[in-house]
PDB file of N, CA and C in Angstrom:
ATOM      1  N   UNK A   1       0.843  -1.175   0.000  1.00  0.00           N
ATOM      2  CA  UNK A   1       0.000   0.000   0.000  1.00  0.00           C
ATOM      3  C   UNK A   1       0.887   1.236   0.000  1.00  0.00           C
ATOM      4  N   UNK A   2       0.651   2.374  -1.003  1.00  0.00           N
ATOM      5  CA  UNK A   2       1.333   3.233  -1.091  1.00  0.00           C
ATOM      6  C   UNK A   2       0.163   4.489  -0.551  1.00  0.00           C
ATOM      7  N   UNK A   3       0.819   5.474   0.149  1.00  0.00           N
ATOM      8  CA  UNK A   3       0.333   6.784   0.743  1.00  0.00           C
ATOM      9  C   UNK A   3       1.058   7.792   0.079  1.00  0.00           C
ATOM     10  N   UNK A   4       0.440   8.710  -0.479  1.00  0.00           N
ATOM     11  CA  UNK A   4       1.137   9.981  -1.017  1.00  0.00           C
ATOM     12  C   UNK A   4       0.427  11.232  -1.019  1.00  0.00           C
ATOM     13  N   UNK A   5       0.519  11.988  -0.120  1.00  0.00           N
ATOM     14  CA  UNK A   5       0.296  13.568   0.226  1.00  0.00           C
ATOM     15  C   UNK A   5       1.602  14.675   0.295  1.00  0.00           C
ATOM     16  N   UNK A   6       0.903  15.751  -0.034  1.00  0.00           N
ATOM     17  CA  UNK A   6       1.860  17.226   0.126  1.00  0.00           C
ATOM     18  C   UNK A   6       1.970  17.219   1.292  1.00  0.00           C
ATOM     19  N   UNK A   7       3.198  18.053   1.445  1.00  0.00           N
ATOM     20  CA  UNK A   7       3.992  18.273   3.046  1.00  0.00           C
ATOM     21  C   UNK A   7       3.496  19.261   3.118  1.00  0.00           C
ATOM     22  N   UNK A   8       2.754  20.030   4.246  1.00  0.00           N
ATOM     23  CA  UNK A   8       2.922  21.604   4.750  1.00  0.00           C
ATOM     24  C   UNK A   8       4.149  21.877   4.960  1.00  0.00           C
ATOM     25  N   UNK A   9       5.011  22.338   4.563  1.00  0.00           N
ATOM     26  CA  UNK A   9       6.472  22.516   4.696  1.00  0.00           C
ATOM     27  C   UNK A   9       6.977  22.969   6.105  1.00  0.00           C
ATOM     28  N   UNK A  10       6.288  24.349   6.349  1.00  0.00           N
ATOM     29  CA  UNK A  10       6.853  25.357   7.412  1.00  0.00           C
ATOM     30  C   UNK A  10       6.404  24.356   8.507  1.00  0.00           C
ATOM     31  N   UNK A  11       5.215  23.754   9.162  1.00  0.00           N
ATOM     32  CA  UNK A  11       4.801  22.678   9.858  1.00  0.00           C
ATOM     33  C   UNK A  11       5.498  21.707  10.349  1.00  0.00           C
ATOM     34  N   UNK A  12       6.253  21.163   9.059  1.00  0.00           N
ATOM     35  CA  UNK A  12       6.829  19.629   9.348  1.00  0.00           C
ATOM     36  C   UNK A  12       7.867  19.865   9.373  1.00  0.00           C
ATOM     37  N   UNK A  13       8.609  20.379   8.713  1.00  0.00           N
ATOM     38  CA  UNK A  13      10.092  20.844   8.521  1.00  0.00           C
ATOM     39  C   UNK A  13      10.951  21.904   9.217  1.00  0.00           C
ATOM     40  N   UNK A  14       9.844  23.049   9.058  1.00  0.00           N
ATOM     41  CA  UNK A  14      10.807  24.611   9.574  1.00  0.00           C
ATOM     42  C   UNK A  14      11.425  24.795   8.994  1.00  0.00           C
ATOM     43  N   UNK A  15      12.313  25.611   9.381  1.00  0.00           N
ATOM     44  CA  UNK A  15      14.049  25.820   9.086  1.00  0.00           C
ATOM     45  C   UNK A  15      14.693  25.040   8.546  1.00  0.00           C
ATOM     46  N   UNK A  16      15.120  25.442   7.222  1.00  0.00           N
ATOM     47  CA  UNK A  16      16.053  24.229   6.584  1.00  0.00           C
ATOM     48  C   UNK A  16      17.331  24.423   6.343  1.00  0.00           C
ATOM     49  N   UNK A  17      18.850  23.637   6.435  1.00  0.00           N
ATOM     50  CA  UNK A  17      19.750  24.380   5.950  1.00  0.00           C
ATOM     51  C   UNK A  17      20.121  22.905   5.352  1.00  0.00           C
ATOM     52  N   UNK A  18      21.302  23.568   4.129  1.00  0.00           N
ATOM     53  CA  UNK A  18      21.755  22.402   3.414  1.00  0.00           C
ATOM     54  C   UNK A  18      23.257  21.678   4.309  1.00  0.00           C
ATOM     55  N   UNK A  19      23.328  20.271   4.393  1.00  0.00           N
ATOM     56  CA  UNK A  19      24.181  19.752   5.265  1.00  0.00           C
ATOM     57  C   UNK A  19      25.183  18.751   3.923  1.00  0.00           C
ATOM     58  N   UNK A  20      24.791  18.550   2.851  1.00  0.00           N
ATOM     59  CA  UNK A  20      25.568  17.460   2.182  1.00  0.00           C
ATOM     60  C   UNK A  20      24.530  16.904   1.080  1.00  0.00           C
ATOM     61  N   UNK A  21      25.247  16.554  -0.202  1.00  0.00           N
ATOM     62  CA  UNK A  21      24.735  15.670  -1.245  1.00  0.00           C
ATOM     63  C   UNK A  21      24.746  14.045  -0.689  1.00  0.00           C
ATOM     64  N   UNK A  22      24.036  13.535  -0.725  1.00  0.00           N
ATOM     65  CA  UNK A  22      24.302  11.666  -0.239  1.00  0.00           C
ATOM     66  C   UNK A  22      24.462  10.767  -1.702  1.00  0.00           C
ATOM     67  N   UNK A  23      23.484   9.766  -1.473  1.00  0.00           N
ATOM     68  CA  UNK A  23      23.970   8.922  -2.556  1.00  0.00           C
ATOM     69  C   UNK A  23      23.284   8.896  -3.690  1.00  0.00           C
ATOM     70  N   UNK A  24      23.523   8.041  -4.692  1.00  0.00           N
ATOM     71  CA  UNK A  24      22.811   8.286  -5.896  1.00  0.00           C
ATOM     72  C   UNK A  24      21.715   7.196  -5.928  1.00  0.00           C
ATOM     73  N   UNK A  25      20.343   7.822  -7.070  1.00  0.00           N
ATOM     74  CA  UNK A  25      19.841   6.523  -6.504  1.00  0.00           C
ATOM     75  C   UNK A  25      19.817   6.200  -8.217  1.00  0.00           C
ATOM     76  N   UNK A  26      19.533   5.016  -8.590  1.00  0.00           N
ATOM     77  CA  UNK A  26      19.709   3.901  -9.812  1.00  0.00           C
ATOM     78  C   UNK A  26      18.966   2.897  -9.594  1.00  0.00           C
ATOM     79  N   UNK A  27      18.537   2.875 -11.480  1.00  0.00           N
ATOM     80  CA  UNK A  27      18.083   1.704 -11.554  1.00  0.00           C
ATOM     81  C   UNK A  27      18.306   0.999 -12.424  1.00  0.00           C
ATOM     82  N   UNK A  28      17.949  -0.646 -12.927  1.00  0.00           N
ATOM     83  CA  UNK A  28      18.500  -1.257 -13.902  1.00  0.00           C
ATOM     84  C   UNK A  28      17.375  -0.975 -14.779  1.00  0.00           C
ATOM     85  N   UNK A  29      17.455  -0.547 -16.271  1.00  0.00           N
ATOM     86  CA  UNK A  29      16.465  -0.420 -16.754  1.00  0.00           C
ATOM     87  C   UNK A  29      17.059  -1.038 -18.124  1.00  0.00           C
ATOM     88  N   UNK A  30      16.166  -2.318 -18.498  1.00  0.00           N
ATOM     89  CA  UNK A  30      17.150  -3.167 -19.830  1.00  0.00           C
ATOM     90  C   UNK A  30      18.811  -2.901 -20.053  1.00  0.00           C
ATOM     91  N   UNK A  31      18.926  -3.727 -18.520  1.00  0.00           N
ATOM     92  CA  UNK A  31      20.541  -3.623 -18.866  1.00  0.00           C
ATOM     93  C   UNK A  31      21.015  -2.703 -18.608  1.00  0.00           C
ATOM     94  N   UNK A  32      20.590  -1.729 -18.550  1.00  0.00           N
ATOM     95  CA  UNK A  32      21.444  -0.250 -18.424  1.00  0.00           C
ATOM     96  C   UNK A  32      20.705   0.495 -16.984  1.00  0.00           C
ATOM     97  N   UNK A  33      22.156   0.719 -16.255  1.00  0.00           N
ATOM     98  CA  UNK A  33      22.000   2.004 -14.997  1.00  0.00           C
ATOM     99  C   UNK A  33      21.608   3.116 -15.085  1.00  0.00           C
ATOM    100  N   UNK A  34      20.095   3.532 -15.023  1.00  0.00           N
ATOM    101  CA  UNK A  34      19.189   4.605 -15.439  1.00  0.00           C
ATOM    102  C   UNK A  34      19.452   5.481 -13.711  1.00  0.00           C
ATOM    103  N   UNK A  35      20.149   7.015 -13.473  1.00  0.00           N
ATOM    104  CA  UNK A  35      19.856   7.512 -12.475  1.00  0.00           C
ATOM    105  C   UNK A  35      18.622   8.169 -12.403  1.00  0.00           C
ATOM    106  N   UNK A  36      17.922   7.767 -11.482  1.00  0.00           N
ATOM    107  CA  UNK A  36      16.301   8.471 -10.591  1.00  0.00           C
ATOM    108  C   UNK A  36      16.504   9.437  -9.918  1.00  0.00           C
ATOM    109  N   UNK A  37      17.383   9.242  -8.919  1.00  0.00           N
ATOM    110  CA  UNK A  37      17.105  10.873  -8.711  1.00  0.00           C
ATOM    111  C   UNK A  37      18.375  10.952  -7.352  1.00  0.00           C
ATOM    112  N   UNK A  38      19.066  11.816  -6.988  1.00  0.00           N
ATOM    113  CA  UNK A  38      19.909  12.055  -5.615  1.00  0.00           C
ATOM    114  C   UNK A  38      19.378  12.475  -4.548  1.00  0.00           C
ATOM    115  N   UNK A  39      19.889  11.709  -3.394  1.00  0.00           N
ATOM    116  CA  UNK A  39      19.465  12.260  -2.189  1.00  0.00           C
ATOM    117  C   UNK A  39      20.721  13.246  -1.853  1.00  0.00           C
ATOM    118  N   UNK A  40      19.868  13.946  -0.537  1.00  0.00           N
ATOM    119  CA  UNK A  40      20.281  15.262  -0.100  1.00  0.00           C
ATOM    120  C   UNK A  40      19.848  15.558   1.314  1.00  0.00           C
ATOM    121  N   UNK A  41      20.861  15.846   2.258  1.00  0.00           N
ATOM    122  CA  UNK A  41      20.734  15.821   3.283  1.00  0.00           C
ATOM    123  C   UNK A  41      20.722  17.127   3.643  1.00  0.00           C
ATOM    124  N   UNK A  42      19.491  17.082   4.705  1.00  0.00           N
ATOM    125  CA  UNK A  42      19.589  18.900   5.367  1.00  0.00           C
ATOM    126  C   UNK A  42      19.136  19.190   6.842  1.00  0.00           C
ATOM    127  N   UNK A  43      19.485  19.524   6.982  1.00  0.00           N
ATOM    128  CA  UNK A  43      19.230  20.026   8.607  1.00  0.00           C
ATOM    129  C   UNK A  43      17.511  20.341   8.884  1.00  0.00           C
ATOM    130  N   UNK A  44      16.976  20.170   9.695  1.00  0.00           N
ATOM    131  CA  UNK A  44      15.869  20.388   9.798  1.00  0.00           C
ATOM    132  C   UNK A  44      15.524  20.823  11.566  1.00  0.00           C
ATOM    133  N   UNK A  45      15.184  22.137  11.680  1.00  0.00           N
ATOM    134  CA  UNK A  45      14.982  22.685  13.035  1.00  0.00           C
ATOM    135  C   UNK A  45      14.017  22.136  13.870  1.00  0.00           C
ATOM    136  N   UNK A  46      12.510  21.611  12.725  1.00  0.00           N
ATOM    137  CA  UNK A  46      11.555  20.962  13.723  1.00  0.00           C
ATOM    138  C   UNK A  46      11.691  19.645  14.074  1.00  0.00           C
ATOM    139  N   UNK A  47      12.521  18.865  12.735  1.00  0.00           N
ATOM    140  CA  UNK A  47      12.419  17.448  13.130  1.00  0.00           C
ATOM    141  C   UNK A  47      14.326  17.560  14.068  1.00  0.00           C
ATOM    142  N   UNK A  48      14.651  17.954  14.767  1.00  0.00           N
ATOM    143  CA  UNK A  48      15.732  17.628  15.440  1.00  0.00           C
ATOM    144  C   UNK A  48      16.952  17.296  14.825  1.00  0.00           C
ATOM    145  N   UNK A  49      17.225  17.388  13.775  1.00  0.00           N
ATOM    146  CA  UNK A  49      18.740  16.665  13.476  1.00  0.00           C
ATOM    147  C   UNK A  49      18.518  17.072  11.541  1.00  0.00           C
ATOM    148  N   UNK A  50      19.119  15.672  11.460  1.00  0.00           N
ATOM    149  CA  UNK A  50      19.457  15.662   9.490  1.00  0.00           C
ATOM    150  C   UNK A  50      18.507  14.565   9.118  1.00  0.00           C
ATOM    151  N   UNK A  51      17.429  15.433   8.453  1.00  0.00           N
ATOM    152  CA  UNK A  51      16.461  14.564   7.419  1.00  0.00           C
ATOM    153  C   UNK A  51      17.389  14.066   5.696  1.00  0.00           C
ATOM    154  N   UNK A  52      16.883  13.594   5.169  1.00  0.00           N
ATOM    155  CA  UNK A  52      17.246  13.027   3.098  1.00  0.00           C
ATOM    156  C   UNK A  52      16.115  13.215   2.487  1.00  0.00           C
ATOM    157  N   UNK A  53      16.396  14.393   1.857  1.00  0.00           N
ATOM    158  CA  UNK A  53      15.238  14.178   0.562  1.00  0.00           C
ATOM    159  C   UNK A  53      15.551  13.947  -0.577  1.00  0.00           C
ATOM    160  N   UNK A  54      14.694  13.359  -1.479  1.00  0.00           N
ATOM    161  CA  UNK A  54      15.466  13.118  -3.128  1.00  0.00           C
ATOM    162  C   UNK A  54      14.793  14.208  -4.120  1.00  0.00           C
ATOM    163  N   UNK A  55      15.881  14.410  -4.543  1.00  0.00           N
ATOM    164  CA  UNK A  55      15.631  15.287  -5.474  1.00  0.00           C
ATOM    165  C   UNK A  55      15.711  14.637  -7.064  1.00  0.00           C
ATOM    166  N   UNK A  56      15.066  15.010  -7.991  1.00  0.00           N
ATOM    167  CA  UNK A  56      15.391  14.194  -9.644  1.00  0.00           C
ATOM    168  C   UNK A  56      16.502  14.580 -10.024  1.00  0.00           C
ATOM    169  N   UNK A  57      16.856  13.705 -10.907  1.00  0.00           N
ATOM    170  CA  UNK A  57      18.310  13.707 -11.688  1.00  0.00           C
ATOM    171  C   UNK A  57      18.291  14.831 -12.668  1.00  0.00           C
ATOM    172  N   UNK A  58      17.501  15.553 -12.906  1.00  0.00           N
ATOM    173  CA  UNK A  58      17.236  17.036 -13.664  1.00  0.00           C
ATOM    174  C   UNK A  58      17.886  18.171 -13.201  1.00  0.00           C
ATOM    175  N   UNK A  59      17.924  18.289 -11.194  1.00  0.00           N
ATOM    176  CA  UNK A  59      17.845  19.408 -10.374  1.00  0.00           C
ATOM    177  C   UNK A  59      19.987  19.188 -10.461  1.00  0.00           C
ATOM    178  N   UNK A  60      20.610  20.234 -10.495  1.00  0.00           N
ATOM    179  CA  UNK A  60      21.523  20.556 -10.511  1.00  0.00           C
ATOM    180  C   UNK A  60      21.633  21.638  -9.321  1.00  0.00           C
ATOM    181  N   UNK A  61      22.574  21.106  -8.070  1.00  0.00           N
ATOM    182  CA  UNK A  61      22.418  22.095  -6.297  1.00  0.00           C
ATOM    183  C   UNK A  61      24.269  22.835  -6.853  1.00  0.00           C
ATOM    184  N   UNK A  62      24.000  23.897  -6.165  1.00  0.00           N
ATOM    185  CA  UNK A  62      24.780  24.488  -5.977  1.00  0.00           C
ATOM    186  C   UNK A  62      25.057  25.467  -4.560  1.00  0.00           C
ATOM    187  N   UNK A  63      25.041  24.610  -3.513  1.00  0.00           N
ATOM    188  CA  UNK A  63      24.872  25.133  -2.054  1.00  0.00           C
ATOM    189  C   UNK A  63      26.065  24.965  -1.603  1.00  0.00           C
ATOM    190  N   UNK A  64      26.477  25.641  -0.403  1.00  0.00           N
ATOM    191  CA  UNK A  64      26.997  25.453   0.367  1.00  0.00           C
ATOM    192  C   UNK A  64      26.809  25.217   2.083  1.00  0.00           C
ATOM    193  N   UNK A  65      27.601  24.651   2.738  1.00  0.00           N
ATOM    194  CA  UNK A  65      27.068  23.741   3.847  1.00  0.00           C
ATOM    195  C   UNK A  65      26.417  24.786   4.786  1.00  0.00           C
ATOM    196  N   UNK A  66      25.288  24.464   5.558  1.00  0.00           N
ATOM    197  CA  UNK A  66      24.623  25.443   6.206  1.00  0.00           C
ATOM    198  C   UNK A  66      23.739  26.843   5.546  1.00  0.00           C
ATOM    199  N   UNK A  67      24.059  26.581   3.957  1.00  0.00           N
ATOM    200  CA  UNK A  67      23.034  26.995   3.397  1.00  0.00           C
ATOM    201  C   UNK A  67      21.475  27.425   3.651  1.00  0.00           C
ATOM    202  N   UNK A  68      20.677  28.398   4.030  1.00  0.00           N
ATOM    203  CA  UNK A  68      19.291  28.495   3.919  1.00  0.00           C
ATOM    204  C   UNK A  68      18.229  27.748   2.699  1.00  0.00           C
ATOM    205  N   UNK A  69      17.754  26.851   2.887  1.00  0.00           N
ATOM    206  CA  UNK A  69      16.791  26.191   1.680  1.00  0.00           C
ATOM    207  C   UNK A  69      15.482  26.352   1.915  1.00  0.00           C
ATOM    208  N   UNK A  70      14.845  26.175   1.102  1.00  0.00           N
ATOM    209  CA  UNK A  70      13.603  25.920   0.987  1.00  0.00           C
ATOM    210  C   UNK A  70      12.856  24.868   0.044  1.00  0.00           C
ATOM    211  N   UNK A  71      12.313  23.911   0.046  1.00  0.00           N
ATOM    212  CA  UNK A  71      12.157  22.882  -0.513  1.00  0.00           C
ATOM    213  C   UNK A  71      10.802  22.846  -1.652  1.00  0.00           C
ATOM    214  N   UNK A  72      10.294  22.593  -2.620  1.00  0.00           N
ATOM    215  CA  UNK A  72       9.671  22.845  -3.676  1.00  0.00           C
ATOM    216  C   UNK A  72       8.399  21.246  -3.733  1.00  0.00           C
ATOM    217  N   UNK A  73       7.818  21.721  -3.443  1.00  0.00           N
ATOM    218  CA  UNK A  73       6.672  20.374  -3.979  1.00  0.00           C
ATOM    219  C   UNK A  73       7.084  19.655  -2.698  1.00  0.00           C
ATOM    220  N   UNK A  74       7.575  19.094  -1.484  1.00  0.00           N
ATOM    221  CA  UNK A  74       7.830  17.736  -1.259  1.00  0.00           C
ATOM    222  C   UNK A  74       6.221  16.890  -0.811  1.00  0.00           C
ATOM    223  N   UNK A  75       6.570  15.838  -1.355  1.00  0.00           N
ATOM    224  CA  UNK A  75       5.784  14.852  -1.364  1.00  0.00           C
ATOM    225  C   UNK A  75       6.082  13.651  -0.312  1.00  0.00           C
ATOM    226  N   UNK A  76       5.978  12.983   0.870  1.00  0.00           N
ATOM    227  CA  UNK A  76       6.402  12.191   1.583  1.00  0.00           C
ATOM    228  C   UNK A  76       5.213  10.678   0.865  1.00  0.00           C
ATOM    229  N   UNK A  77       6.105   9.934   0.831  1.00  0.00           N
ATOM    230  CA  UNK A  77       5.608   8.402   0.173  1.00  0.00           C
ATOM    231  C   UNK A  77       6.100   7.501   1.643  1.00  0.00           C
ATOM    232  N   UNK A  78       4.976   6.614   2.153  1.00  0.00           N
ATOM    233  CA  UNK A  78       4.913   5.535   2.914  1.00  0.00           C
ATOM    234  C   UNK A  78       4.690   4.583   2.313  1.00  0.00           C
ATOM    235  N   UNK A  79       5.816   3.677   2.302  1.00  0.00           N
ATOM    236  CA  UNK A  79       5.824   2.174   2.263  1.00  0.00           C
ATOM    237  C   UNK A  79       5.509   0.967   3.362  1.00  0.00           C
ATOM    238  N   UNK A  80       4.626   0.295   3.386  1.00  0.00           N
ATOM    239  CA  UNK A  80       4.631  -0.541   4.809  1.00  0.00           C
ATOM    240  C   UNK A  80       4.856  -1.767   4.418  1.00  0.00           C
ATOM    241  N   UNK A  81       5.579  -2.850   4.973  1.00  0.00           N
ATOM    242  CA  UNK A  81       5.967  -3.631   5.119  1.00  0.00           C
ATOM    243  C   UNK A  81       5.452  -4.587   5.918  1.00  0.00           C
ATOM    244  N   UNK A  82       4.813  -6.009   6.666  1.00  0.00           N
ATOM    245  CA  UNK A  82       4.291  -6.656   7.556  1.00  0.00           C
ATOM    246  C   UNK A  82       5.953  -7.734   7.364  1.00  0.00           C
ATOM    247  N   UNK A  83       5.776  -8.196   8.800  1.00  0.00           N
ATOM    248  CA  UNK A  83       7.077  -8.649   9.114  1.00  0.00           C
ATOM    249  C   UNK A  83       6.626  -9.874  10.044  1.00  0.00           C
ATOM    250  N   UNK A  84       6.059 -10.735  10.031  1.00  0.00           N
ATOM    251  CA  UNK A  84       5.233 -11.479  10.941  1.00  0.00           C
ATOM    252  C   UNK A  84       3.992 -10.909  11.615  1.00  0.00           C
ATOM    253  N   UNK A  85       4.041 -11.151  12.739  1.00  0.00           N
ATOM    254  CA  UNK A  85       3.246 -10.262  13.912  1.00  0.00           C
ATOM    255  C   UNK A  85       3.657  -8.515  13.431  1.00  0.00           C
ATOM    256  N   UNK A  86       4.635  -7.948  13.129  1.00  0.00           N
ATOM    257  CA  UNK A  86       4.953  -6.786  13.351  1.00  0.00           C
ATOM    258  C   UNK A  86       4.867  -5.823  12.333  1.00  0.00           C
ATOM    259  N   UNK A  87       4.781  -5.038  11.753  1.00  0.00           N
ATOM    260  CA  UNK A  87       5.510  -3.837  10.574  1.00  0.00           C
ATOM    261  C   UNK A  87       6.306  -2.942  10.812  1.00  0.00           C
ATOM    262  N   UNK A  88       6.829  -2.467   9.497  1.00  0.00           N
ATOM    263  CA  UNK A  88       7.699  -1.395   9.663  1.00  0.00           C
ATOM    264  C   UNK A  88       7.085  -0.100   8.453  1.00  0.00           C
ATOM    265  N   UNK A  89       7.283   1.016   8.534  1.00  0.00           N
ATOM    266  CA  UNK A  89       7.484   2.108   7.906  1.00  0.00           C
ATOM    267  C   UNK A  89       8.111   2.658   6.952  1.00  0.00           C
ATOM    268  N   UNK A  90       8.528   2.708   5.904  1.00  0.00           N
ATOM    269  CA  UNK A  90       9.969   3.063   5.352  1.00  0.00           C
ATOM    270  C   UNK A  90       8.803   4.461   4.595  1.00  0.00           C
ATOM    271  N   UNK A  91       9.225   5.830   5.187  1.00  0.00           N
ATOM    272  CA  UNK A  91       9.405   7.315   4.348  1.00  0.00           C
ATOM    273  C   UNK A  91      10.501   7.712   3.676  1.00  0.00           C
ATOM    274  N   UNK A  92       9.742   8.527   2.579  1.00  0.00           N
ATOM    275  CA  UNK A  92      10.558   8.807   1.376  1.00  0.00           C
ATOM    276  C   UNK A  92      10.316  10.174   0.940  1.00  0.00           C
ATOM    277  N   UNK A  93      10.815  11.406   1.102  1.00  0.00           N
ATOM    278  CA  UNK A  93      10.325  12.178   0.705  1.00  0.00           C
ATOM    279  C   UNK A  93      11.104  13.129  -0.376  1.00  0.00           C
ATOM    280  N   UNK A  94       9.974  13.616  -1.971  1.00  0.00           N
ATOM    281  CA  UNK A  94      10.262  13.390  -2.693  1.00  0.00           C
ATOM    282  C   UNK A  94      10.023  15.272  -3.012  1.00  0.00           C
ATOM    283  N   UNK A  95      10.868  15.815  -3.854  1.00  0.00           N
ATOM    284  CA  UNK A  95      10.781  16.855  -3.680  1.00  0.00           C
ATOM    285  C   UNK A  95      11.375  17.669  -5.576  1.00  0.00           C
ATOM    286  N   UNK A  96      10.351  18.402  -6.105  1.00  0.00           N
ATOM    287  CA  UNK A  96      10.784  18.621  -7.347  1.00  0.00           C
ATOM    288  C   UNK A  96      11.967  19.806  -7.056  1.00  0.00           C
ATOM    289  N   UNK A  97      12.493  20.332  -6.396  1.00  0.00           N
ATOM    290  CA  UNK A  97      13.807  21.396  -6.013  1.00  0.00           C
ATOM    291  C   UNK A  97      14.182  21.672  -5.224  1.00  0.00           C
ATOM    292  N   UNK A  98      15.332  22.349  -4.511  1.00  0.00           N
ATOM    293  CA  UNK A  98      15.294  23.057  -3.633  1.00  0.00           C
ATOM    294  C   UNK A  98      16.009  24.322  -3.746  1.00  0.00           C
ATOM    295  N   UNK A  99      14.864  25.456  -3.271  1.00  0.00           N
ATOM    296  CA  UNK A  99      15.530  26.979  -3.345  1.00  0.00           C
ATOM    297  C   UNK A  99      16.790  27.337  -2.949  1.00  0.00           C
ATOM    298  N   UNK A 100      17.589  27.770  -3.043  1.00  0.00           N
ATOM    299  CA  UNK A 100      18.534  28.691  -1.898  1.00  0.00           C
ATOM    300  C   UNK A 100      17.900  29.933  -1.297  1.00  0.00           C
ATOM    301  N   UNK A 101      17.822  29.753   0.354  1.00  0.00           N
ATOM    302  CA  UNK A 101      17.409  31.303   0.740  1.00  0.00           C
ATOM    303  C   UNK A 101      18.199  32.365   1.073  1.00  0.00           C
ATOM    304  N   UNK A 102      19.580  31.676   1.493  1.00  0.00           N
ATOM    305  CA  UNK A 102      20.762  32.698   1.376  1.00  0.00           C
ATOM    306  C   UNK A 102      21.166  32.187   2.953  1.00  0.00           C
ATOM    307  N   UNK A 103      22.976  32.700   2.592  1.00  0.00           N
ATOM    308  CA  UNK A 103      23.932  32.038   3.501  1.00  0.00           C
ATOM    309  C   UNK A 103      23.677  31.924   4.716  1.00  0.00           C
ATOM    310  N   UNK A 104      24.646  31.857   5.755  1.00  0.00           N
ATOM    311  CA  UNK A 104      24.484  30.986   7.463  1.00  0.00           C
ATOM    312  C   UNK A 104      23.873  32.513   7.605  1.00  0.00           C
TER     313      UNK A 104
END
């Protein structure tokens, strides 16, 4: 079962600053390594620490660390999983850009 709604941004997130590019994401598509899209790590004031959002393989960042952002469209996707008796969660949140709002 897939869940997919808009983020209220300022709500869930707050304050954003840019912390680091992460990994790439890929897929096999007939044989060939098709990139989907990069994650991106950023600081986040409401959720406590460093959230990852992915951004598409289109968006080209040019930040620097502690950067002011602002994030464009994000979309959070829930995946659930049943594990016996138990489940798990896996969020994904998916985001067509991210602004620069200007330095530390």
């Amino acid at each position: 079962m897939e869940l997919k709604y808009l983020v209220p941004k300022a709500e869930t997130f707050g304050e954003l600053e840019f912390a680091g590019v992460g990994e790439k994401i890929t897929r096999r598509v007939n044989g060939k390594q098709i990139l989907k899209g990069t994650k991106v790590k950023l600081f986040s004031m409401k959720q406590v620490g460093e959230i990852e959002v992915v951004i598409p393989p289109t968006v080209t960042l040019n930040l620097n660390y502690e950067d002011k952002v602002q994030l464009v469209n994000p979309v959070l996707t829930a995946v659930g999983r049943a594990q016996g008796d138990r489940g798990t969660i896996d969020w994904t949140c998916n985001v067509d850009n991210i602004i620069y709002l200007g330095g530390k």
